[in-house]
Protein backbone atom coordinates (compact mmCIF):
# COMPACT_ATOMS: atom_id res chain seq x y z
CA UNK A 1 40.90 77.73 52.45
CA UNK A 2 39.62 78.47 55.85
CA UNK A 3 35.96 78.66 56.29
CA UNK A 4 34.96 81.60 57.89
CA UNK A 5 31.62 82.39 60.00
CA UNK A 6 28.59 82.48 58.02
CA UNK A 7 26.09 85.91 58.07
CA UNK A 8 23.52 85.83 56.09
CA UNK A 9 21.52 88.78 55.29
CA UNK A 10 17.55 88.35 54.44
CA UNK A 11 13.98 90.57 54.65
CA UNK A 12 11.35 90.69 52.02
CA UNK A 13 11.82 92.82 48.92
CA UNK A 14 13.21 96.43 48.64
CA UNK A 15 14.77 96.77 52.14
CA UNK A 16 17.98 97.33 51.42
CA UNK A 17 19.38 93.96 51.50
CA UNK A 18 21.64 94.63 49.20
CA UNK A 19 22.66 98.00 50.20
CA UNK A 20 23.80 96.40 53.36
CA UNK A 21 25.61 93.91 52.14
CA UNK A 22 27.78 96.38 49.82
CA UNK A 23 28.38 98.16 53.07
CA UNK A 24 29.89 95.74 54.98
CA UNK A 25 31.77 94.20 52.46
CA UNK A 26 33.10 97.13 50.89
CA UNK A 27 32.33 96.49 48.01
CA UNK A 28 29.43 96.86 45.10
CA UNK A 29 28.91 93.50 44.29
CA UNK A 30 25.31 93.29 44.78
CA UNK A 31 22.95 95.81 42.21
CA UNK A 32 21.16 98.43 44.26
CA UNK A 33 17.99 100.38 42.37
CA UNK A 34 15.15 101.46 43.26
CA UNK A 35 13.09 97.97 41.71
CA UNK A 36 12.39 95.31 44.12
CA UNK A 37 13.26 91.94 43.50
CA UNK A 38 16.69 93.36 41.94
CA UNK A 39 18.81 90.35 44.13
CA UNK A 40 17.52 86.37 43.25
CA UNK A 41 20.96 84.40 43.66
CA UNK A 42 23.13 84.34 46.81
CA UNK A 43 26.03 86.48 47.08
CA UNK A 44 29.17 85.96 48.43
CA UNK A 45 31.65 88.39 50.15
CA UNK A 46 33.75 88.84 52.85
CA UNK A 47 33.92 91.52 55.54
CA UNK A 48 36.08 92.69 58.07
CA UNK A 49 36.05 94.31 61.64
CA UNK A 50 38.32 95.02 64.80
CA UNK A 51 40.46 92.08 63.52
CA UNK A 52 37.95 89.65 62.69
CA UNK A 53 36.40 88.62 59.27
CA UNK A 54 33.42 86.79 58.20
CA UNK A 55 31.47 85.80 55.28
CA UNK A 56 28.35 87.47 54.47
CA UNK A 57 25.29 85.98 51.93
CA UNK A 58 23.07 88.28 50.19
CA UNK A 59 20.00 86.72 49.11
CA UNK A 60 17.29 87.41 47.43
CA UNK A 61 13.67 89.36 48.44
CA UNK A 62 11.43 86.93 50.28
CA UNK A 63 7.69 86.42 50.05
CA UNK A 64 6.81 83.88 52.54
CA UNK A 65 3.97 82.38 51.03
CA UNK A 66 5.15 82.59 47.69
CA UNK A 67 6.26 78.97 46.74
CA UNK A 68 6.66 78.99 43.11
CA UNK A 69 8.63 80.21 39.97
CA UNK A 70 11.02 82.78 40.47
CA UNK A 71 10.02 83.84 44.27
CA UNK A 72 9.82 80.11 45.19
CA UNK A 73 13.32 79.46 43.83
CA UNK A 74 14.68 82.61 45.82
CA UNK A 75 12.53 81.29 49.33
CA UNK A 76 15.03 77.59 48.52
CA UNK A 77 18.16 79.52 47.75
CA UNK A 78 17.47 81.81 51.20
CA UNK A 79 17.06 78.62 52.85
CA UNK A 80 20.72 76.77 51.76
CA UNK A 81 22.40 79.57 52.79
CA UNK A 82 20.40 80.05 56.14
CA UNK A 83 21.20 76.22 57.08
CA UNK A 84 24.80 76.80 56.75
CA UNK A 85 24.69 80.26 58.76
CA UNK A 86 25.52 80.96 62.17
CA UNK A 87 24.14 84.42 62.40
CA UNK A 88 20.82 85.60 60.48
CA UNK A 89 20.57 89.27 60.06
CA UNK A 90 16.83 90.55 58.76
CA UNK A 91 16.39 93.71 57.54
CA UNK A 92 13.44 95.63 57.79
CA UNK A 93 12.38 99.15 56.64
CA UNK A 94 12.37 101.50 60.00
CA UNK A 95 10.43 104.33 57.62
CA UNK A 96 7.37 101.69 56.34
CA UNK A 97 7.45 100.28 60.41
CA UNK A 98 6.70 96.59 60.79
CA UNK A 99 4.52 94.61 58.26
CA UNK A 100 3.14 91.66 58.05
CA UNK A 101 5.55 90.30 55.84
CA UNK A 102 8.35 91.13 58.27
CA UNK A 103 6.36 88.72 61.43
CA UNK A 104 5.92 85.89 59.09
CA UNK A 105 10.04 85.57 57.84
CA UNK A 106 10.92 86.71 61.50
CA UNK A 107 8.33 83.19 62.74
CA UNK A 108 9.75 81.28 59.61
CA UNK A 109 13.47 81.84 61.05
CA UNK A 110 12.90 81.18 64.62
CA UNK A 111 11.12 78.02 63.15
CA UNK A 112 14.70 77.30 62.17
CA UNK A 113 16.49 77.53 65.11
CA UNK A 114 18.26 80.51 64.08
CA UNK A 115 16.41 83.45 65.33
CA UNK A 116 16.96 86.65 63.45
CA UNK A 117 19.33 90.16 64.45
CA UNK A 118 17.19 92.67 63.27
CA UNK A 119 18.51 95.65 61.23
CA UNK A 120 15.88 98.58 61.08
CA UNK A 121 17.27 100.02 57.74
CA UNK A 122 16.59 103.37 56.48
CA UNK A 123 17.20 105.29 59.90
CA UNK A 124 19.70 108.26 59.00
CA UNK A 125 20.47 109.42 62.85
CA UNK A 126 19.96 109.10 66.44
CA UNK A 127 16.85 111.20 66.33
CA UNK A 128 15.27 109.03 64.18
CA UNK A 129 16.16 105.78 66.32
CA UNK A 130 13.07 105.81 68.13
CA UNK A 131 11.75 104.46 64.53
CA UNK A 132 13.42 101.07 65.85
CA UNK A 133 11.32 100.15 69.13
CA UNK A 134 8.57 98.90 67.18
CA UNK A 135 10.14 96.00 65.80
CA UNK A 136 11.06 94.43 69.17
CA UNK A 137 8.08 92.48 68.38
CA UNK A 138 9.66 90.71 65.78
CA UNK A 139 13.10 89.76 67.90
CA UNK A 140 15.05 90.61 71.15
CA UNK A 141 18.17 92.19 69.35
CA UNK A 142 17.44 95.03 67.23
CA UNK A 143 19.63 97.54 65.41
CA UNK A 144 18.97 100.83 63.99
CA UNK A 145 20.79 101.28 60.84
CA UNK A 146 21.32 103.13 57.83
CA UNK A 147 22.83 101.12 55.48
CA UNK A 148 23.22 104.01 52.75
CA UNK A 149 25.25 106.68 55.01
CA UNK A 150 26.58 103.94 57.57
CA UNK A 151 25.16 105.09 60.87
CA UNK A 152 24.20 102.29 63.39
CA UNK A 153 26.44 99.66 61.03
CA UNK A 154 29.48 99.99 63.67
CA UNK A 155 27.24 98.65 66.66
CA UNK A 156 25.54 96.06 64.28
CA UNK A 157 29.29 94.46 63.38
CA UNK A 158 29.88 94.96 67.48
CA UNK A 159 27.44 92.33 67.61
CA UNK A 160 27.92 90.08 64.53
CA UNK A 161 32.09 89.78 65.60
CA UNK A 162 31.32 88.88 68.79
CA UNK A 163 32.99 85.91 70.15
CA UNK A 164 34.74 85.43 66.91
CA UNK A 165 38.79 84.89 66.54
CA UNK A 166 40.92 87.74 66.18
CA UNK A 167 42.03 86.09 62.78
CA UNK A 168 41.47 88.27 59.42
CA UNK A 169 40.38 86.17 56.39
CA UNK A 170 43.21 83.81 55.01
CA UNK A 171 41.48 83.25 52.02
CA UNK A 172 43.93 82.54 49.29
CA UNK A 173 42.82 83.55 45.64
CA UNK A 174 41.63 80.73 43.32
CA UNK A 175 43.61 79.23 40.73
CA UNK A 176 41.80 80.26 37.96
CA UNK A 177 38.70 82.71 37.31
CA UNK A 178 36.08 82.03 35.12
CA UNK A 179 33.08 84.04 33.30
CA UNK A 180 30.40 82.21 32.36
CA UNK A 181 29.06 85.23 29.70
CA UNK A 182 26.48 84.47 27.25
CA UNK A 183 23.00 85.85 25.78
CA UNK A 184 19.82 85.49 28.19
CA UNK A 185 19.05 81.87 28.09
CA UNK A 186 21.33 80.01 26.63
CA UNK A 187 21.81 77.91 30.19
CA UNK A 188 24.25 79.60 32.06
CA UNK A 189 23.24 78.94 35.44
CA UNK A 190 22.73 75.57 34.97
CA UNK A 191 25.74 75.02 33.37
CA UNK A 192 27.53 76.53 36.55
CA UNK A 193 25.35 74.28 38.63
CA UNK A 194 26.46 71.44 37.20
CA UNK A 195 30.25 72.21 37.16
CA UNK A 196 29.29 73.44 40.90
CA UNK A 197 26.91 69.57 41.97
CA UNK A 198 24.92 71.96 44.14
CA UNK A 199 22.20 74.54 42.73
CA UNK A 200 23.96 77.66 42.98
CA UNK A 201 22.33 79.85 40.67
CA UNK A 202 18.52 80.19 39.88
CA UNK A 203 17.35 77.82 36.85
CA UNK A 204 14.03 79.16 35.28
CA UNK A 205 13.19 79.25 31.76
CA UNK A 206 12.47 83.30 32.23
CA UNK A 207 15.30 84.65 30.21
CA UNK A 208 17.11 87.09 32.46
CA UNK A 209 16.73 85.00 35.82
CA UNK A 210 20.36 86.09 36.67
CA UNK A 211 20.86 89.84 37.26
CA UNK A 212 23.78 90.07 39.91
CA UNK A 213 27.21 88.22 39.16
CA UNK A 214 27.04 85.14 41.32
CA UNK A 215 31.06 83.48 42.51
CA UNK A 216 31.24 80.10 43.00
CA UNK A 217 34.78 78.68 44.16
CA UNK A 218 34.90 74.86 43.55
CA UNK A 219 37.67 72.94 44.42
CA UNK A 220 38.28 69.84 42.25
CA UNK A 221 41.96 67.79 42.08
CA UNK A 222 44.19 69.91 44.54
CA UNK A 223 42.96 73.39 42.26
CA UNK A 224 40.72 76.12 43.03
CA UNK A 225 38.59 77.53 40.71
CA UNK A 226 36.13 81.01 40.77
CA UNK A 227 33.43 80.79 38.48
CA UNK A 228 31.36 84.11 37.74
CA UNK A 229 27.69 83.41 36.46
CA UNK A 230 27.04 86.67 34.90
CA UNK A 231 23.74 88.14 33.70
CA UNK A 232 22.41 87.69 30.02
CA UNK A 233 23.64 90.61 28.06
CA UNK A 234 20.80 91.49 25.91
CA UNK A 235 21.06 93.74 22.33
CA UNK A 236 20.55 97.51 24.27
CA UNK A 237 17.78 98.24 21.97
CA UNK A 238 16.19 95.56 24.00
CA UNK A 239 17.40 96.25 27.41
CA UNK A 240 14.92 98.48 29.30
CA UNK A 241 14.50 98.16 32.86
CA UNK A 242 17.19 99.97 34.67
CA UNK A 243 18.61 96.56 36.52
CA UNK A 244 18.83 94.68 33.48
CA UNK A 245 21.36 97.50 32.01
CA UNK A 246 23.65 97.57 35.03
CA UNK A 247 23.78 93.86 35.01
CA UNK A 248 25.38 93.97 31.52
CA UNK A 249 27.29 96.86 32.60
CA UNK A 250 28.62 94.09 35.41
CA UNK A 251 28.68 91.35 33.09
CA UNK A 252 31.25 93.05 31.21
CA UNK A 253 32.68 94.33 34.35
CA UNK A 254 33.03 90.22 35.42
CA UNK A 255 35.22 90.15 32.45
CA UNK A 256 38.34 91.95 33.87
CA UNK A 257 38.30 90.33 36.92
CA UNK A 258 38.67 86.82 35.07
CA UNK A 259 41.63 84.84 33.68
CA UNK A 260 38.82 83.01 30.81
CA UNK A 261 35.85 83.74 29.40
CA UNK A 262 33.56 80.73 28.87
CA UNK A 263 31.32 81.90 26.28
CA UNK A 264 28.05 80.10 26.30
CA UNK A 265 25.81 79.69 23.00
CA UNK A 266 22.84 77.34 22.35
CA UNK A 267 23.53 74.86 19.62
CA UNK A 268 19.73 74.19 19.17
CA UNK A 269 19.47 77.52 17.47
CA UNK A 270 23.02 77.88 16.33
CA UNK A 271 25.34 80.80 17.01
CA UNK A 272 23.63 84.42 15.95
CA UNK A 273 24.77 87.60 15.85
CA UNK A 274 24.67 88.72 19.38
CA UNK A 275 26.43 85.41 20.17
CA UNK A 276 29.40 87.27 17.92
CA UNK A 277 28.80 90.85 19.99
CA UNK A 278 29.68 89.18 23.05
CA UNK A 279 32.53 87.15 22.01
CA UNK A 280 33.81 90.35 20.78
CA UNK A 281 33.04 91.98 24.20
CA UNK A 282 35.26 88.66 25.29
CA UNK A 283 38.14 88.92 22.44
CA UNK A 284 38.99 92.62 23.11
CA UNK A 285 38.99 92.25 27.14
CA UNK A 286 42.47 90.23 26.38
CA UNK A 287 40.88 86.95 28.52
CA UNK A 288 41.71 83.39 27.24
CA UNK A 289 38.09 82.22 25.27
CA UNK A 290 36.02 78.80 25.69
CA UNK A 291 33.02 78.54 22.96
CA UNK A 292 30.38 76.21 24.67
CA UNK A 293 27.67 75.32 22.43
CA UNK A 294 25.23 73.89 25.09
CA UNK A 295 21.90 72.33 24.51
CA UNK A 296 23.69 70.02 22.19
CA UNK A 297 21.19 66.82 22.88
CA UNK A 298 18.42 69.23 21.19
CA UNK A 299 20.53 69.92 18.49
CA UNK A 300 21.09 66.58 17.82
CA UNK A 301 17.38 65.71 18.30
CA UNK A 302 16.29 68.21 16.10
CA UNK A 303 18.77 66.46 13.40
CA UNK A 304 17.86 62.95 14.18
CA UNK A 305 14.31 64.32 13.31
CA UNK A 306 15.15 66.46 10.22
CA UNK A 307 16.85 62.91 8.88
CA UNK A 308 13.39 60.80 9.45
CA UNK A 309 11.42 63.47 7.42
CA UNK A 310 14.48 63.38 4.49
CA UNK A 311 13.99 59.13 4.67
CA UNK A 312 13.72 58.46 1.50
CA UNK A 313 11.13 55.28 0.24
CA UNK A 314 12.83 51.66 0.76
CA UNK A 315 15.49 53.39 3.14
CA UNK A 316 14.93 51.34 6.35
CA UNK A 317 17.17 53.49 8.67
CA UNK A 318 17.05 56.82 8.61
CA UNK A 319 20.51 58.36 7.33
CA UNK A 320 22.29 60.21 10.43
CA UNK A 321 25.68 60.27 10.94
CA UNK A 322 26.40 62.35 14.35
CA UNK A 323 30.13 62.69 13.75
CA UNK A 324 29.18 64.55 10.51
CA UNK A 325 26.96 66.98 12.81
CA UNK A 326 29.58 67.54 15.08
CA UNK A 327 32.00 68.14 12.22
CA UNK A 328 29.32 70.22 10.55
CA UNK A 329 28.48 72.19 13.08
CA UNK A 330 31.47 73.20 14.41
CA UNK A 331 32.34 74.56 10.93
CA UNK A 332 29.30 76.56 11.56
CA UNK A 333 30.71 78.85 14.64
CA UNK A 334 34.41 78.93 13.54
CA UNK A 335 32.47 80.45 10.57
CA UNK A 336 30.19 83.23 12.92
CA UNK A 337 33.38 83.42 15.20
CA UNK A 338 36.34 84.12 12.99
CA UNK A 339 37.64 86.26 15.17
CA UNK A 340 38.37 83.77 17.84
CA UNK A 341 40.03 80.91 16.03
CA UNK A 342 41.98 80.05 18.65
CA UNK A 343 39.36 79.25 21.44
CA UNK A 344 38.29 75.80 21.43
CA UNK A 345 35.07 74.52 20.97
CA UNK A 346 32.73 72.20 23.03
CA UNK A 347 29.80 70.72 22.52
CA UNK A 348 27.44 69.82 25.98
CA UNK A 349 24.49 69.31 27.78
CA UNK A 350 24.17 71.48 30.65
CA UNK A 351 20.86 69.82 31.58
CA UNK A 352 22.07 66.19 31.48
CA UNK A 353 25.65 66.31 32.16
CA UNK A 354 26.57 64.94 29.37
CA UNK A 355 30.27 66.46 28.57
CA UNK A 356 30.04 68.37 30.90
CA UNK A 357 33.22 67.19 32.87
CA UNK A 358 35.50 67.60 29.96
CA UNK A 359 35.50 71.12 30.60
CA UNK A 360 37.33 71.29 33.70
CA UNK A 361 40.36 69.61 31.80
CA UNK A 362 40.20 72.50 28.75
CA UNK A 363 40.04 75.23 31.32
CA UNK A 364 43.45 73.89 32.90
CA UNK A 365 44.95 73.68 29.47
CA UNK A 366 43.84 77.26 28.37
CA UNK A 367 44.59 78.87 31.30
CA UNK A 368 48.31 76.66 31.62
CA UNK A 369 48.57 78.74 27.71
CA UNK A 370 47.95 81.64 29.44
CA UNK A 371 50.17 81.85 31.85
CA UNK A 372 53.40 79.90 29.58
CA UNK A 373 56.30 82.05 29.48
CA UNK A 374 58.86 80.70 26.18
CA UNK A 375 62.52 81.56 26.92
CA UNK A 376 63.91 84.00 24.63
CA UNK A 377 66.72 80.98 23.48
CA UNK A 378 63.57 78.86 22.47
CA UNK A 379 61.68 81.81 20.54
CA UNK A 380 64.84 82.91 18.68
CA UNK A 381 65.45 79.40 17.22
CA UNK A 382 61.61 79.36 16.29
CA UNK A 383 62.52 82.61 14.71
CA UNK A 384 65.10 80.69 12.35
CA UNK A 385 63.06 77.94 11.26
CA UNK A 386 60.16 80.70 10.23
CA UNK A 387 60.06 81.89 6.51
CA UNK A 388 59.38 85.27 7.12
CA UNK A 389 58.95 85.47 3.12
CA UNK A 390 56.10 83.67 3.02
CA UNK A 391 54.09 86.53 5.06
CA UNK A 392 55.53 89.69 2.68
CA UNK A 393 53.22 90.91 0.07
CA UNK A 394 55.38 91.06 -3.21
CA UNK A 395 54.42 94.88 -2.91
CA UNK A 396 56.16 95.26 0.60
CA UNK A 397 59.34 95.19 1.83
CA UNK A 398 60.70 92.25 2.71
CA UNK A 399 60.53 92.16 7.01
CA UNK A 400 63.69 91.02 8.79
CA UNK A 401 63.11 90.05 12.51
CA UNK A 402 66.49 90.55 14.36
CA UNK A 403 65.51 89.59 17.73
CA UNK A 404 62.48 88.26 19.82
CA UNK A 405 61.32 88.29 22.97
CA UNK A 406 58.69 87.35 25.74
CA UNK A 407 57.41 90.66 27.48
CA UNK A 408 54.86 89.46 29.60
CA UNK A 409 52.15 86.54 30.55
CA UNK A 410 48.17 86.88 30.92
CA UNK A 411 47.93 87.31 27.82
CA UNK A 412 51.35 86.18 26.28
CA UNK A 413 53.31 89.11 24.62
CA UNK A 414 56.11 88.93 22.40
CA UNK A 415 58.59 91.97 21.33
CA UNK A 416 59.72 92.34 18.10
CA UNK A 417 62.98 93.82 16.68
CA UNK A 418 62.44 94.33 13.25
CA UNK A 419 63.89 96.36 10.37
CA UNK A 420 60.72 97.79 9.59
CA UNK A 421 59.68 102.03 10.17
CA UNK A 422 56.17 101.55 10.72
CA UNK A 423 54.17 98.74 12.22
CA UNK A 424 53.61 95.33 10.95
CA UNK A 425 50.46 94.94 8.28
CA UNK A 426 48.13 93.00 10.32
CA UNK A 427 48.03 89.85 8.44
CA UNK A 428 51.89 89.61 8.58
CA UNK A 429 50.86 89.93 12.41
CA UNK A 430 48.34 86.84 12.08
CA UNK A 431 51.16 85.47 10.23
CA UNK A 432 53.60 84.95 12.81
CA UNK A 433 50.93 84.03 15.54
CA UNK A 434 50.14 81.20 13.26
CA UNK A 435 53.45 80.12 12.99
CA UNK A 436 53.49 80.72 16.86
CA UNK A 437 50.89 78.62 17.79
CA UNK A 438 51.90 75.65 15.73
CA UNK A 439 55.38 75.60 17.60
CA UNK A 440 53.76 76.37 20.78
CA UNK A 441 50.47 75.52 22.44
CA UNK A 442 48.43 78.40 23.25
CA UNK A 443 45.08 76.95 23.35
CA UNK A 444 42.47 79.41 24.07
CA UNK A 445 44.59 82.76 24.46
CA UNK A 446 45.03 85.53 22.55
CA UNK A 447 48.50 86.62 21.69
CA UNK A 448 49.76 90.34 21.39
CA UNK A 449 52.95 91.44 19.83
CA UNK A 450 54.94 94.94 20.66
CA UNK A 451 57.12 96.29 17.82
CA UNK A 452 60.14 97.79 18.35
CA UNK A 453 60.93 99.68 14.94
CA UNK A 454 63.42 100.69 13.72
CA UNK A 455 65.43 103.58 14.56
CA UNK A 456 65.38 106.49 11.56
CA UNK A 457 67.93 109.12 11.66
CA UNK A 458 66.58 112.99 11.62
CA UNK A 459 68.06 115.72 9.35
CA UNK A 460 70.63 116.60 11.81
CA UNK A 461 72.06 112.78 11.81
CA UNK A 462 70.47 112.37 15.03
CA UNK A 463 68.51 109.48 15.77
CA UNK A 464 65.31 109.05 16.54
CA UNK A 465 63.16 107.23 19.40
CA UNK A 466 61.95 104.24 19.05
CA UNK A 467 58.40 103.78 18.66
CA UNK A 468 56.13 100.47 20.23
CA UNK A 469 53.29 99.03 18.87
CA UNK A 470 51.00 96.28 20.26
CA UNK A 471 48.80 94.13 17.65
């Protein structure tokens, strides 16, 4: 992929970073509210103007002086992303005038050899440009905006194109798309930082760190692949502040644009009931499913420790077997996650690595089942060797299955020509995907079937459509 010119967008909290960077990306990638401090995580989009594109980082609120937990780890994010840039756009609020906070990040990026644009946000119209000439004092190029009703952003892009190609963006999509969904938590973020070896995400043991959906494209082996860090999606009873609820609203939104869902659970508390609410979330979007149970080294800590207690008198090792935990445990979630019987399970360490790269190779196998495509030859011959007997309730009548067909990839779906009037019972439907998936390996996906039933003649001898059905 070509790498394009780097803007990156910063200013202290509640400036309308974000706003900005929606607006020149055309897109609403970043949340904007009315709470500060919304943003933490870079953001990543692409915008485009009089020919020319470049990428544009959204970061997070900064307090200058503020070097620890959350607004420390935004401060270090701001500053990867301002190393790479070649343009540093800070926006200020034209209505609040210049603060104090404004002088020391506009002093802390000259420091870095990259001295600011400025964008005075929050000026609707020419009469109120006048609001900008007070913040010369913080740089020599300064820009009245509004980055809510667009005025002023033509003449700020003017500026941020110039010199650049006349080349739009050649940026190819990845190979594969991944969620990373999960409960506040569980380790998301650092899971994505380790399949990403750079800190892309913010790590802090505040649950809900991660409020915006964060990309991260990583190429690895010749492949591409788009990994979306989502924001924990909380039980709404305990969802309150208005951010938190649109970043489930885009956590499930993060879904559809994704090929798999990488469903992350900690395995030091086992899988609970919300874990099961959002693999359901995952299981009726249609997207291919990974269960990670992370955290496993605590797991297994917390067994190796349950075993000491249990040691019986005389016993000079404590008995702990940890292929009988793995075995045991993964009993456990196929148990809380019926539902998904097809997605593979793995069992890592986001915070030590440990497994970690295994996952790259499962993600290339579920999302190769995805996408396989079984020629219609191939699934009539399955057809033959299938007892369809064996799936009829004595009650029902026996199911012929003339004919069968694959309709479409993404996730695989099958047609069905069948002697039946109404649709299939679903457990005759679970049926034949059983028999399906032992012939044919479709790790990970779900797979949907369409009925074509059969035709019934009316009273007049004419007959009648046919009807579809998808299970």
């Amino acid at each position: 992929m070509i790498q394009l010119t780097s803007v990156v967008i910063v200013g202290r909290p509640n400036v309308g970073k974000s706003t900005l960077f929606n607006r020149l990306t055309g897109t609403r990638r970043s949340i904007v509210t009315n709470e500060p401090g919304i943003t933490r995580d870079r953001i990543y989009g692409t915008a485009h103007w009089d020919g020319r594109a470049f990428e544009v980082v959204d970061t997070g609120g900064i307090v200058a002086e503020e070097k620890a937990g959350i607004p420390g780890e935004i401060l270090r994010q701001a500053h990867r992303a301002i190393e790479k840039a070649a343009r540093v756009v800070q926006v200020v609020d034209g209505r609040a005038g210049p603060l104090p906070l404004d002088a020391e990040l506009a002093q802390l990026l000259r420091r870095t050899g990259k001295p600011p644009i400025i964008a005075v946000n929050k000026v609707d119209s020419s009469k109120q440009a006048e609001l900008a000439a007070a913040f010369y004092e913080l740089g020599d190029e300064v820009f009245p905006v509004s980055a809510e009703h667009g005025f002023g952003v033509d003449a700020l892009l003017d500026r941020l194109t110039e010199g650049l190609p006349q080349r739009e963006s050649q940026e190819t999509e990845p190979d594969i798309r991944i969620a990373i969904i999960g409960r506040p938590n569980v380790g998301k973020s650092t899971l994505l930082n380790q399949l990403a070896h750079e800190e892309r995400s913010i790590v802090s043991p505040e649950p809900g760190t991660t409020r915006d959906a964060v990309d991260t494209v990583v190429e690895r082996h010749g492949k591409s692949y788009r990994f979306l860090d989502t924001a924990g999606i909380r039980r709404k009873g305990k969802t309150n502040l208005v951010a938190e609820k649109l970043s489930v609203i885009m956590a499930r939104r993060q879904l559809e644009r994704a090929d798999i869902a990488m469903l992350i659970a900690d395995a030091s508390v086992g899988p609970t009931s919300q874990d099961a609410t959002i693999a359901g979330y995952a299981e009726q979007s249609g997207r291919s499913v990974i269960v990670v149970m992370n955290k496993w080294d605590l797991a297994v800590k917390a067994a190796q420790q349950k075993a000491e207690r249990e040691r019986k008198p005389g016993d000079t090792v404590a008995h702990f077997d940890p292929g009988h935990l793995l075995v045991d445990y993964e009993r456990i979630v196929r148990g809380k996650f019926k539902f998904l019987s097809y997605a593979p399970i793995v069992f890592v360490s986001a915070l030590t690595g440990e497994r970690v790269g295994k996952l790259y190779a499962l993600i290339d196998r579920v999302a190769e089942a995805r996408g396989r495509r079984i020629s219609t030859g191939e699934l009539n011959r399955w057809l033959k060797s299938v007892d369809l007997g064996r799936g009829t309730s004595p009650a029902s009548r026996k199911v012929k299955i003339y004919y069968v067909t694959q309709a479409t990839t993404a996730p695989p779906t099958f047609v069905l020509f069948t002697n039946q009037p109404r649709p299939l019972h679903f457990s005759y439907q679970r049926f034949l995907e059983n028999r399906l998936r032992a012939a044919f390996d479709f790790t990970g996906t779900p797979i949907h079937f369409t009925q074509r039933l059969k035709k019934r003649e009316s009273r007049t001898g004419e007959p009648r459509h046919p009807e579809r059905f998808r299970g």
